[in-house]
Protein backbone atom coordinates (compact mmCIF):
# COMPACT_ATOMS: atom_id res chain seq x y z
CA UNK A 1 97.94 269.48 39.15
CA UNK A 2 95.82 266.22 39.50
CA UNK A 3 96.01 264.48 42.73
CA UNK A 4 97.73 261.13 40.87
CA UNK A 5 100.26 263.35 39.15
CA UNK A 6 101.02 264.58 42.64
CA UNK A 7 101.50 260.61 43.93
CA UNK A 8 103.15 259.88 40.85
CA UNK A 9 105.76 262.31 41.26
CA UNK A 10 106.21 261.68 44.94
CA UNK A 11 107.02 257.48 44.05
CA UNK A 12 109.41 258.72 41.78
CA UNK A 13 111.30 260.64 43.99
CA UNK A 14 110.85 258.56 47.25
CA UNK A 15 111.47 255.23 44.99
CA UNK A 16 112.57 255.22 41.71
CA UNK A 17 115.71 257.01 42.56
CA UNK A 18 117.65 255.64 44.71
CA UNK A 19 116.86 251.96 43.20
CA UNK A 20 117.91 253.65 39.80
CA UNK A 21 121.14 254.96 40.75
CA UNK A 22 121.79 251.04 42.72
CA UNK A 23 120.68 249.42 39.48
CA UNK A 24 123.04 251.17 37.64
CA UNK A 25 125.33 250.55 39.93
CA UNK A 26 124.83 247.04 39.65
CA UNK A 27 125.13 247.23 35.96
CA UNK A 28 128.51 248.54 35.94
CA UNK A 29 130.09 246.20 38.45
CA UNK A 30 128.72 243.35 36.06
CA UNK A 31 130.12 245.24 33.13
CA UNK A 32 133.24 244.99 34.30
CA UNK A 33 133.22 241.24 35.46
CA UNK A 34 131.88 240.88 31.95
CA UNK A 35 134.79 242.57 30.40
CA UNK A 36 137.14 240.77 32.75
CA UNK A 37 135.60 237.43 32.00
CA UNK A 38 136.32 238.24 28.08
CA UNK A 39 140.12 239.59 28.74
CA UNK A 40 140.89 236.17 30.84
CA UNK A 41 139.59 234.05 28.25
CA UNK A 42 141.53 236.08 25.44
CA UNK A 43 144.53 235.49 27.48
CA UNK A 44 144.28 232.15 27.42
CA UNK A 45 143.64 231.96 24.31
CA UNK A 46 146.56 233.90 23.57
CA UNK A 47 148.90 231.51 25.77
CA UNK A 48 147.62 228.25 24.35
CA UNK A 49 148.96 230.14 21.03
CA UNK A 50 152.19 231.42 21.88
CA UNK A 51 152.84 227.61 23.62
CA UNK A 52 152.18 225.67 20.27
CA UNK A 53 153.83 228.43 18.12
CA UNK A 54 156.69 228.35 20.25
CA UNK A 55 157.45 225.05 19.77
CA UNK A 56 156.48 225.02 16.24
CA UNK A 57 159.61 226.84 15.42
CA UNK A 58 163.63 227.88 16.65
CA UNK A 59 166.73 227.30 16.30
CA UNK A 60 168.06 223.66 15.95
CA UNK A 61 171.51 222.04 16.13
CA UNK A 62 171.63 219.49 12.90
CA UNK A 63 174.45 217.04 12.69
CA UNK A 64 174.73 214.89 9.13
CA UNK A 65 176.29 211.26 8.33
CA UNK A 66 177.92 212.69 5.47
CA UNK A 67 178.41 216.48 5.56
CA UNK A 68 176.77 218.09 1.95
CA UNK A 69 180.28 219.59 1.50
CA UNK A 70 182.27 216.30 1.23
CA UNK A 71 179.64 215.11 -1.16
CA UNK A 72 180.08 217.71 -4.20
CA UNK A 73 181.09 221.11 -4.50
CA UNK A 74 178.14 222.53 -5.69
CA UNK A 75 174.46 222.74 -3.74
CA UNK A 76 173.29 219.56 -4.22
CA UNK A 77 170.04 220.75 -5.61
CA UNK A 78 172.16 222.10 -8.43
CA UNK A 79 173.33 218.72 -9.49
CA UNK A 80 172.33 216.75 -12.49
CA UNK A 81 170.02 213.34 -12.24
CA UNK A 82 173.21 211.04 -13.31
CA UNK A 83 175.61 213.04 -10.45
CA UNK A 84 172.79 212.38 -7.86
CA UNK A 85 172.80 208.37 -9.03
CA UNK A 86 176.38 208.46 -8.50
CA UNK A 87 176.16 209.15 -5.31
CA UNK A 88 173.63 207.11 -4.50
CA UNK A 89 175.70 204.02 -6.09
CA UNK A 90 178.86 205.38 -4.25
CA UNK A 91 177.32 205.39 -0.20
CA UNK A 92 174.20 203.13 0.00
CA UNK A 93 174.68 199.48 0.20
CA UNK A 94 173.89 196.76 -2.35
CA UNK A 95 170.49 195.88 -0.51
CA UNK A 96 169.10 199.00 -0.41
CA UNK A 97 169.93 200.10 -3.86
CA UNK A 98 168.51 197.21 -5.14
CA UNK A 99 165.24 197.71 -3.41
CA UNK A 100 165.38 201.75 -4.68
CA UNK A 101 165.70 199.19 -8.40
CA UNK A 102 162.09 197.55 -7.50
CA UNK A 103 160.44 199.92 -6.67
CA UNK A 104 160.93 202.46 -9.33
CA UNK A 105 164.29 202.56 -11.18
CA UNK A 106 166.51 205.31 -10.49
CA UNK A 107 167.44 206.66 -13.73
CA UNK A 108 163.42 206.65 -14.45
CA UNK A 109 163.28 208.94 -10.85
CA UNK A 110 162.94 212.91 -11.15
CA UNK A 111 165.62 214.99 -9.60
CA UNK A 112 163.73 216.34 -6.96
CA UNK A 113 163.23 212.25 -6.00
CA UNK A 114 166.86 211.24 -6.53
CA UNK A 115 167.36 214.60 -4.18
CA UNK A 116 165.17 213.62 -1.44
CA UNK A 117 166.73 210.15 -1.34
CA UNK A 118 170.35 211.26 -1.03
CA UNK A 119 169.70 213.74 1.78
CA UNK A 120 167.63 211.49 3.61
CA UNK A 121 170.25 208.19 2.81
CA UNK A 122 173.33 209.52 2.91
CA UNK A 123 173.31 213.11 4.57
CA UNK A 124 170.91 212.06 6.51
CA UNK A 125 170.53 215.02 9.08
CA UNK A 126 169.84 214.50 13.02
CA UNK A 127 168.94 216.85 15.09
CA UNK A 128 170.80 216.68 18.22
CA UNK A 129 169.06 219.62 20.09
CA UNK A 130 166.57 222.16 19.31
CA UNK A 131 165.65 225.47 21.26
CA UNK A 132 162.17 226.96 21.69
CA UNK A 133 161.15 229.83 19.28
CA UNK A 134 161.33 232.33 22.49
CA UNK A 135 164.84 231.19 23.43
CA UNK A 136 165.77 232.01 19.77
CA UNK A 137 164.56 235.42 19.18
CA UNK A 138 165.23 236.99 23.41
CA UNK A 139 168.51 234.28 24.03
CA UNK A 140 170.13 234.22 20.86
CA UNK A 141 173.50 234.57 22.14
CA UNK A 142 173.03 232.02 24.93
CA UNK A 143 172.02 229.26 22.95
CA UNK A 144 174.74 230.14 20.00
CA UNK A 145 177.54 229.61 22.49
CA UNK A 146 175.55 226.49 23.78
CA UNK A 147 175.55 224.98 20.94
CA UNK A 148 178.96 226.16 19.88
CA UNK A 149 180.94 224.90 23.41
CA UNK A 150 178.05 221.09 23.52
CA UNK A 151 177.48 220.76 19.62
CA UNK A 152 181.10 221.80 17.89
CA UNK A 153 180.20 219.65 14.81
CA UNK A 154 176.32 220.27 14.35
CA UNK A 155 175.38 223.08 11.71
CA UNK A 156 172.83 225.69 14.39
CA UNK A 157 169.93 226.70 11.82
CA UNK A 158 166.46 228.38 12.46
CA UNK A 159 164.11 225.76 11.52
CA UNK A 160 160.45 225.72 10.61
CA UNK A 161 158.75 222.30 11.75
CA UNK A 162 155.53 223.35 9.69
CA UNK A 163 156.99 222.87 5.75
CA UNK A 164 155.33 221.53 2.66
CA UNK A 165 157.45 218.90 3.35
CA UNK A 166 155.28 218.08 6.73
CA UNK A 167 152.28 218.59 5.03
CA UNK A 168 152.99 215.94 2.29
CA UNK A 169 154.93 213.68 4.03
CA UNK A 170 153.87 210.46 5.75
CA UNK A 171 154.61 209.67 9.25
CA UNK A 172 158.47 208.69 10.07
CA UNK A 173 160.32 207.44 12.89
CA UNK A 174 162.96 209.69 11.94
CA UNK A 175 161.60 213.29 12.74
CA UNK A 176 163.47 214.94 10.29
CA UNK A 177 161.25 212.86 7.78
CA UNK A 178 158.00 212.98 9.62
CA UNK A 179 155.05 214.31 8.08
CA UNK A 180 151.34 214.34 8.90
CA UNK A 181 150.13 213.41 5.26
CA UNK A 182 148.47 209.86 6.02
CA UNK A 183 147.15 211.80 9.19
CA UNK A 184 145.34 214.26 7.45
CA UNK A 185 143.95 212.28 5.34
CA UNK A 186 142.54 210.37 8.05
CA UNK A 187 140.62 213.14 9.62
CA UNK A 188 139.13 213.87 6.53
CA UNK A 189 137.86 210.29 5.62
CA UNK A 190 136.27 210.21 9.73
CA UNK A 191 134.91 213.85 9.14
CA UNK A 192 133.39 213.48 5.73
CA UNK A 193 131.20 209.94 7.13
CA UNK A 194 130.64 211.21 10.54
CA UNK A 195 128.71 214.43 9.07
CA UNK A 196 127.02 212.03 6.08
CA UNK A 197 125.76 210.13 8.34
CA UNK A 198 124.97 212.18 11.31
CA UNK A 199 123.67 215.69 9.41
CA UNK A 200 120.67 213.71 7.64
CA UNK A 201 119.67 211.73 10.59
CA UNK A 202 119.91 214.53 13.02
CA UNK A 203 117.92 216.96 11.10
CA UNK A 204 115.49 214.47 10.21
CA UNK A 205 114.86 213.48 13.73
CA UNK A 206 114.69 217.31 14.56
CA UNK A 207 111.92 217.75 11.96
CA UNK A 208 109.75 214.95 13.17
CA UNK A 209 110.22 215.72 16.82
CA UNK A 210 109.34 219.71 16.43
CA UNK A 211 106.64 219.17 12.86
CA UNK A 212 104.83 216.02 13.53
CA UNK A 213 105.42 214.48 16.83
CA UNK A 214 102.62 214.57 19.14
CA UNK A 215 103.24 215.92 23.45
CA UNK A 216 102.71 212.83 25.00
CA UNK A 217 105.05 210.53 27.29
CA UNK A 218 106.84 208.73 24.79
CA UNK A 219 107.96 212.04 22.86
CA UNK A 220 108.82 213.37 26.40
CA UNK A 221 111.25 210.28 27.23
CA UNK A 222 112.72 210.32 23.23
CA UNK A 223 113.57 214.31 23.92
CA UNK A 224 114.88 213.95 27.64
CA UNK A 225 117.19 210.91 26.51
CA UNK A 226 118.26 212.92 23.38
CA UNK A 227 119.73 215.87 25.53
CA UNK A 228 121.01 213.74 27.79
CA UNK A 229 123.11 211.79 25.11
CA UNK A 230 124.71 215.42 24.24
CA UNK A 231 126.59 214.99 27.48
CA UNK A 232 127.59 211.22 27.72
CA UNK A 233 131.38 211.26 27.94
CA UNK A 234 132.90 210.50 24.48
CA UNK A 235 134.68 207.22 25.70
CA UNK A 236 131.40 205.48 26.18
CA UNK A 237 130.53 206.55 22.13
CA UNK A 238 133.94 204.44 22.00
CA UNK A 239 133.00 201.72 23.55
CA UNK A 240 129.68 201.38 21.70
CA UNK A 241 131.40 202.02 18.36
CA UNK A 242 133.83 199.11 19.68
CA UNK A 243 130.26 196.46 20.42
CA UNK A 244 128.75 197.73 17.49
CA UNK A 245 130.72 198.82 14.46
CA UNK A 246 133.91 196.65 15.55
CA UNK A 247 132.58 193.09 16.74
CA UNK A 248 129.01 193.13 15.57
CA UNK A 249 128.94 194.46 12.30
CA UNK A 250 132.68 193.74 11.52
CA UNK A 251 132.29 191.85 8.42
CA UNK A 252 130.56 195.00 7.00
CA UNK A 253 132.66 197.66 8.35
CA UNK A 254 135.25 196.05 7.52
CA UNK A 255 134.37 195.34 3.32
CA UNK A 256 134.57 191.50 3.98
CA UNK A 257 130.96 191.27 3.04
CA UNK A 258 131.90 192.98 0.02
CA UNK A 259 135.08 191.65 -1.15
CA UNK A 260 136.45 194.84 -0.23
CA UNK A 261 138.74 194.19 2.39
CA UNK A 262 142.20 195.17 3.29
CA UNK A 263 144.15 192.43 4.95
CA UNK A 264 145.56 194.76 7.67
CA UNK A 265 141.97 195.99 8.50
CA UNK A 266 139.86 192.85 8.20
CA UNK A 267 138.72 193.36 11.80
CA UNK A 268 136.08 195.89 11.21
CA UNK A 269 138.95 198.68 13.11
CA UNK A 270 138.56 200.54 9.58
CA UNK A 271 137.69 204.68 8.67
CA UNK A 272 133.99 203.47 8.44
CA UNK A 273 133.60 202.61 11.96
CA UNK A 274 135.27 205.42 13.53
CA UNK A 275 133.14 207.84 11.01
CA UNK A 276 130.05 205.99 12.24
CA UNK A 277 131.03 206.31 16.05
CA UNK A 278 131.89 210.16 15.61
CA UNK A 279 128.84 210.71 14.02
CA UNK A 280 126.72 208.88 16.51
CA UNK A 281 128.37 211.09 19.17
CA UNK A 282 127.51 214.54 17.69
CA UNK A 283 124.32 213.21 16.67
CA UNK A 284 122.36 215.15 19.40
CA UNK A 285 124.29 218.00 19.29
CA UNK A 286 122.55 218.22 15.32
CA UNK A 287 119.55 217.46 16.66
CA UNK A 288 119.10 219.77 19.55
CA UNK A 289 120.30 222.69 17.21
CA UNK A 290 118.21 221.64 14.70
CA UNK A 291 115.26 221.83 17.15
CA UNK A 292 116.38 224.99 18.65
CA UNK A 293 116.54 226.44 14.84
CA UNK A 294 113.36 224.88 13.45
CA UNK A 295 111.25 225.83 17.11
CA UNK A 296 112.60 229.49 16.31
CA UNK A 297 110.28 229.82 12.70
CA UNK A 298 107.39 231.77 13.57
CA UNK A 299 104.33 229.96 13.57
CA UNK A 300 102.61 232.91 11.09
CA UNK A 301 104.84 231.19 8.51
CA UNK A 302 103.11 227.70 8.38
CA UNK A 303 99.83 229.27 9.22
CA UNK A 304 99.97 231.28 6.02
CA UNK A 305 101.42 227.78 4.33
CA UNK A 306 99.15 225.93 5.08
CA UNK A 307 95.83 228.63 4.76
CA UNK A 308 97.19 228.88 1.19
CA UNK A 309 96.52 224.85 0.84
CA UNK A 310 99.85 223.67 1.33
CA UNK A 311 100.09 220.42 3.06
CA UNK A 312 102.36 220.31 6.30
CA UNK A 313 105.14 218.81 4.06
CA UNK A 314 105.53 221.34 1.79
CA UNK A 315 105.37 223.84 4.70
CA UNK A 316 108.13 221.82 5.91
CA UNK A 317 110.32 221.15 2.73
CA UNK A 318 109.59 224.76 1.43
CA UNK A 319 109.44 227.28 4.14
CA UNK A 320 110.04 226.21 7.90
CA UNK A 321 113.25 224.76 6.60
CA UNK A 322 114.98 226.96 4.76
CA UNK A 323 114.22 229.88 7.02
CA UNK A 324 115.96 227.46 9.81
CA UNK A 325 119.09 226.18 7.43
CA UNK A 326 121.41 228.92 8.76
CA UNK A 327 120.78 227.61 13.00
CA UNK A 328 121.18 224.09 11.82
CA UNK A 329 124.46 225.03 10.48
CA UNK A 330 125.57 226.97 13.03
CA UNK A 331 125.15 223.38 14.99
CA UNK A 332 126.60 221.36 11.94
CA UNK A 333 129.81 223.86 12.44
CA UNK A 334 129.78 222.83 16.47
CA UNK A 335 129.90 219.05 15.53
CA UNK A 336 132.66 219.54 13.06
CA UNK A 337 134.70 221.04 15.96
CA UNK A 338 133.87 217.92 17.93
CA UNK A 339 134.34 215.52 15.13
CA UNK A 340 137.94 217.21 14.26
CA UNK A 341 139.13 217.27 17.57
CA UNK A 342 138.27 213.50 19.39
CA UNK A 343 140.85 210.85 20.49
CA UNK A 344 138.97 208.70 22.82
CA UNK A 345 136.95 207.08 21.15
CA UNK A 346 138.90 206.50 17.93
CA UNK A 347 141.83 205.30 20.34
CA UNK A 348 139.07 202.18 21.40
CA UNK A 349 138.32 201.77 18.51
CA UNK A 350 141.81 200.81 17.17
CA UNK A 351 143.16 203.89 15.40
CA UNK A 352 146.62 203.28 14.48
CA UNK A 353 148.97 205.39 16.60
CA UNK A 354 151.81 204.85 13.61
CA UNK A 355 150.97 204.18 9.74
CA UNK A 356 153.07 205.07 6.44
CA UNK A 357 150.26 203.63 4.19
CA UNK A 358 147.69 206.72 3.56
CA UNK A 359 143.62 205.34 3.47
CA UNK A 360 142.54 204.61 0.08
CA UNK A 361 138.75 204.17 1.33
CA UNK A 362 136.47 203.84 3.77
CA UNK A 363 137.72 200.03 4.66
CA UNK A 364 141.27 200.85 5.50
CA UNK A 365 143.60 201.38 8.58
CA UNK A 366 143.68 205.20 9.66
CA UNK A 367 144.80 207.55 11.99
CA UNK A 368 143.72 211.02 12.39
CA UNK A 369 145.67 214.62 13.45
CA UNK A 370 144.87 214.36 17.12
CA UNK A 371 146.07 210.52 17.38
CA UNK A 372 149.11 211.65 15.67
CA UNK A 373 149.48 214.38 17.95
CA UNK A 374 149.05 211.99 20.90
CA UNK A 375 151.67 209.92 19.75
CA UNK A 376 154.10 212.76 19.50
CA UNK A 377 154.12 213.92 22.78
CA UNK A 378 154.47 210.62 24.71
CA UNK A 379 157.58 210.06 22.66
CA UNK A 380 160.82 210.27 24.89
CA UNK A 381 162.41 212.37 22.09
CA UNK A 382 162.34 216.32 22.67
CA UNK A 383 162.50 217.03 18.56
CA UNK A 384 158.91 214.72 18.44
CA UNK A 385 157.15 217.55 20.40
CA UNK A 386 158.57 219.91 17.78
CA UNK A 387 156.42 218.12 15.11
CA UNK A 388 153.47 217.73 17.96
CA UNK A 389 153.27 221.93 17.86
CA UNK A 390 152.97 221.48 13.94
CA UNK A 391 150.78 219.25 13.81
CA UNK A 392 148.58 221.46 15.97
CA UNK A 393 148.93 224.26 14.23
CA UNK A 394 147.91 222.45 11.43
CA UNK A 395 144.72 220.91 13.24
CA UNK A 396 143.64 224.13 13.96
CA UNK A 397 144.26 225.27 10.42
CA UNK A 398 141.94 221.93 8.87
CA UNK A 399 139.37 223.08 12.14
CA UNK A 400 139.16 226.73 10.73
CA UNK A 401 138.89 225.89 6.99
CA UNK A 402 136.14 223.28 7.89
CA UNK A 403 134.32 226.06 9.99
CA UNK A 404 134.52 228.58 7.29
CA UNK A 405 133.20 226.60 4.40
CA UNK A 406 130.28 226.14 6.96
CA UNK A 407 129.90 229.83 8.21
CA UNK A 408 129.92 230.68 4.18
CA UNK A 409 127.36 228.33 3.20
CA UNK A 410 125.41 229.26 6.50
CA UNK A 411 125.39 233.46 5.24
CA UNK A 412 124.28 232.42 1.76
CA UNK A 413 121.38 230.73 3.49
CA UNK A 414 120.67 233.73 6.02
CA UNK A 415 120.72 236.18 2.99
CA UNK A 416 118.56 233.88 0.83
């Protein structure tokens, strides 16, 4: 045996073993911080869950004007279009019916309208007390004698807050008629401009900054002030949308330049300017994906490009880009998140906290799931916070729907 076989095995032994046995040691201790780190934030997840589902559903003690009973002896689902104007005629007063008249006769109203308007006329149901969804199911029999011995005359019911009926409905002072329709249509409108206008720019800026842009101090200041945008709080992206979008370019944001513009949103506080403030604010979190995805191309790729004749354009257009479409989405689905889920800044810039009139385009009024939900939950009203746990449930719903379109298009790219 060779004299450095003989020192190698003697480091080994002297050395490499105890440090081994510590470093694996080491590895196992973080392992299991690891693995702790991942159960805590499952649990919260979990929690923040079971809170919103919890309220989104339970038992709930429902009083009515007119009892269904008294009305007819049948369901009155089951009645005819002429017994549902009857009773209209019979219990709503001459002003009212005559404004039902102008806006859409009643006999030329479906029975599934004429429906809707006597329950929510002349049944017209209040909820007097509701219980969470964990009371309902573990203290059933508490809260039936509750509601038995405090509500004698209320009808107790398991009710679902999150209906078709939500979904399609506008918003309502009266929660039993609340919906999140004009709401979701909101977020939508915001979402839709804030990625048209932000996805272009952003990877545009990214292509020029990693493809063409040259290392010297100016490029050094653009990138340093472009990651530290990512972090300005969103209230200040607010506050510029307010100077900018609001005051400055008013007439245009709001469609007065064009001839385009609603009288209750003729000062500029329209869709289009919150769009354009939500996309300025995830605008470097495109672009600093975008880099991240386009830096990550190997260079062989544009050497062979280019070696073949191509100019850097086409090396661009045809190769580094599509090999980094599926990072740059992965960043498009984080700013979708970010759009989906802000309040601050659409709350300066004068989102409506409560609208019946859903947007028709970019130049109207709007208000958005997370304003909505806002609104809710300051209400003194218990029910309100009811709809607030729907209404989350159904932002998250919109959030993962957005997200998956995204992740889809972003595997079709990956395979490609």
């Amino acid at each position: 045996m060779s004299a450095l076989t003989r020192t190698t095995e003697t480091f080994t032994t002297q050395d490499f073993s105890p440090r081994l046995s510590q470093r694996r040691r080491a590895g196992r201790i973080w392992a299991v911080v690891l693995q702790a780190a991942t159960v805590v934030a499952m649990l919260a997840l979990i929690a923040l869950l079971v809170n919103i589902i919890d309220g989104a559903f339970g038992y709930a003690a429902v009083e009515y004007t007119v009892p269904p009973e008294t009305l007819s002896s049948v369901p009155l689902e089951d009645l005819s279009q002429d017994q549902l104007i009857t009773i209209l005629r019979e219990h709503l007063s001459t002003g009212l019916l005559r404004r039902y008249e102008a806006e859409k006769p009643l006999s030329e109203r479906s029975a599934e309208d004429l429906y809707g308007l006597v329950v929510e006329r002349v049944v017209a149901p209040k909820v007097v007390a509701q219980w969470s969804l964990l009371d309902s199911v573990f203290k059933r029999e508490e809260v039936l004698r509750t509601a038995a011995e405090q509500y004698p005359d209320a009808e107790l019911r398991m009710v679902s807050w999150l209906t078709t009926r939500f979904l399609t409905a506008p918003q309502s002072g009266d929660p039993m008629r609340a919906g999140v329709r004009t709401a979701i249509l909101g977020s939508l409108w915001t979402v839709a401009i804030a990625l048209l206008t932000a996805f272009p720019i952003g990877v545009g800026a990214a292509i020029y900054l990693e493809e063409y842009a040259r290392d010297n101090a100016v490029n050094r200041v653009i990138q340093v002030n472009i990651n530290n945008l990512a972090g300005v709080p969103s209230i200040i992206y607010g506050m510029l949308g307010l100077a900018v979008f609001v005051r400055m370019l008013g007439r245009f944001t709001s469609g007065v330049a064009f001839g385009l513009a609603e009288p209750s949103a003729a000062n500029g506080r329209t869709i289009l300017s919150a769009g354009l403030t939500l996309g300025l604010l995830v605008l470097p979190v495109i672009i600093i994906n975008a880099q991240e995805a386009i830096r990550a191309v190997p260079g062989s790729l544009r050497e062979a490009s280019l070696g073949l004749g191509a100019t850097r354009w086409q090396t661009v257009w045809h190769h580094v880009l599509p090999s980094a479409l599926p990072g740059i989405l992965t960043g498009t689905i984080l700013a979708i998140s970010r759009v989906m889920g802000e309040t601050a800044p659409l709350v300066v810039i004068g989102a409506s906290t409560f609208i019946t009139v859903d947007p028709s385009g970019p130049f109207s009024q709007f208000t958005t799931l997370p304003i909505q939900i806002y609104q809710w939950t300051s209400r003194p009203q218990d029910v309100f916070r009811n709809l607030a746990a729907a209404a989350s449930l159904v932002l998250l719903g919109m959030l993962l729907s957005l997200n998956a379109v995204a992740i889809l298009l972003r595997n079709r790219y990956r395979g490609k």
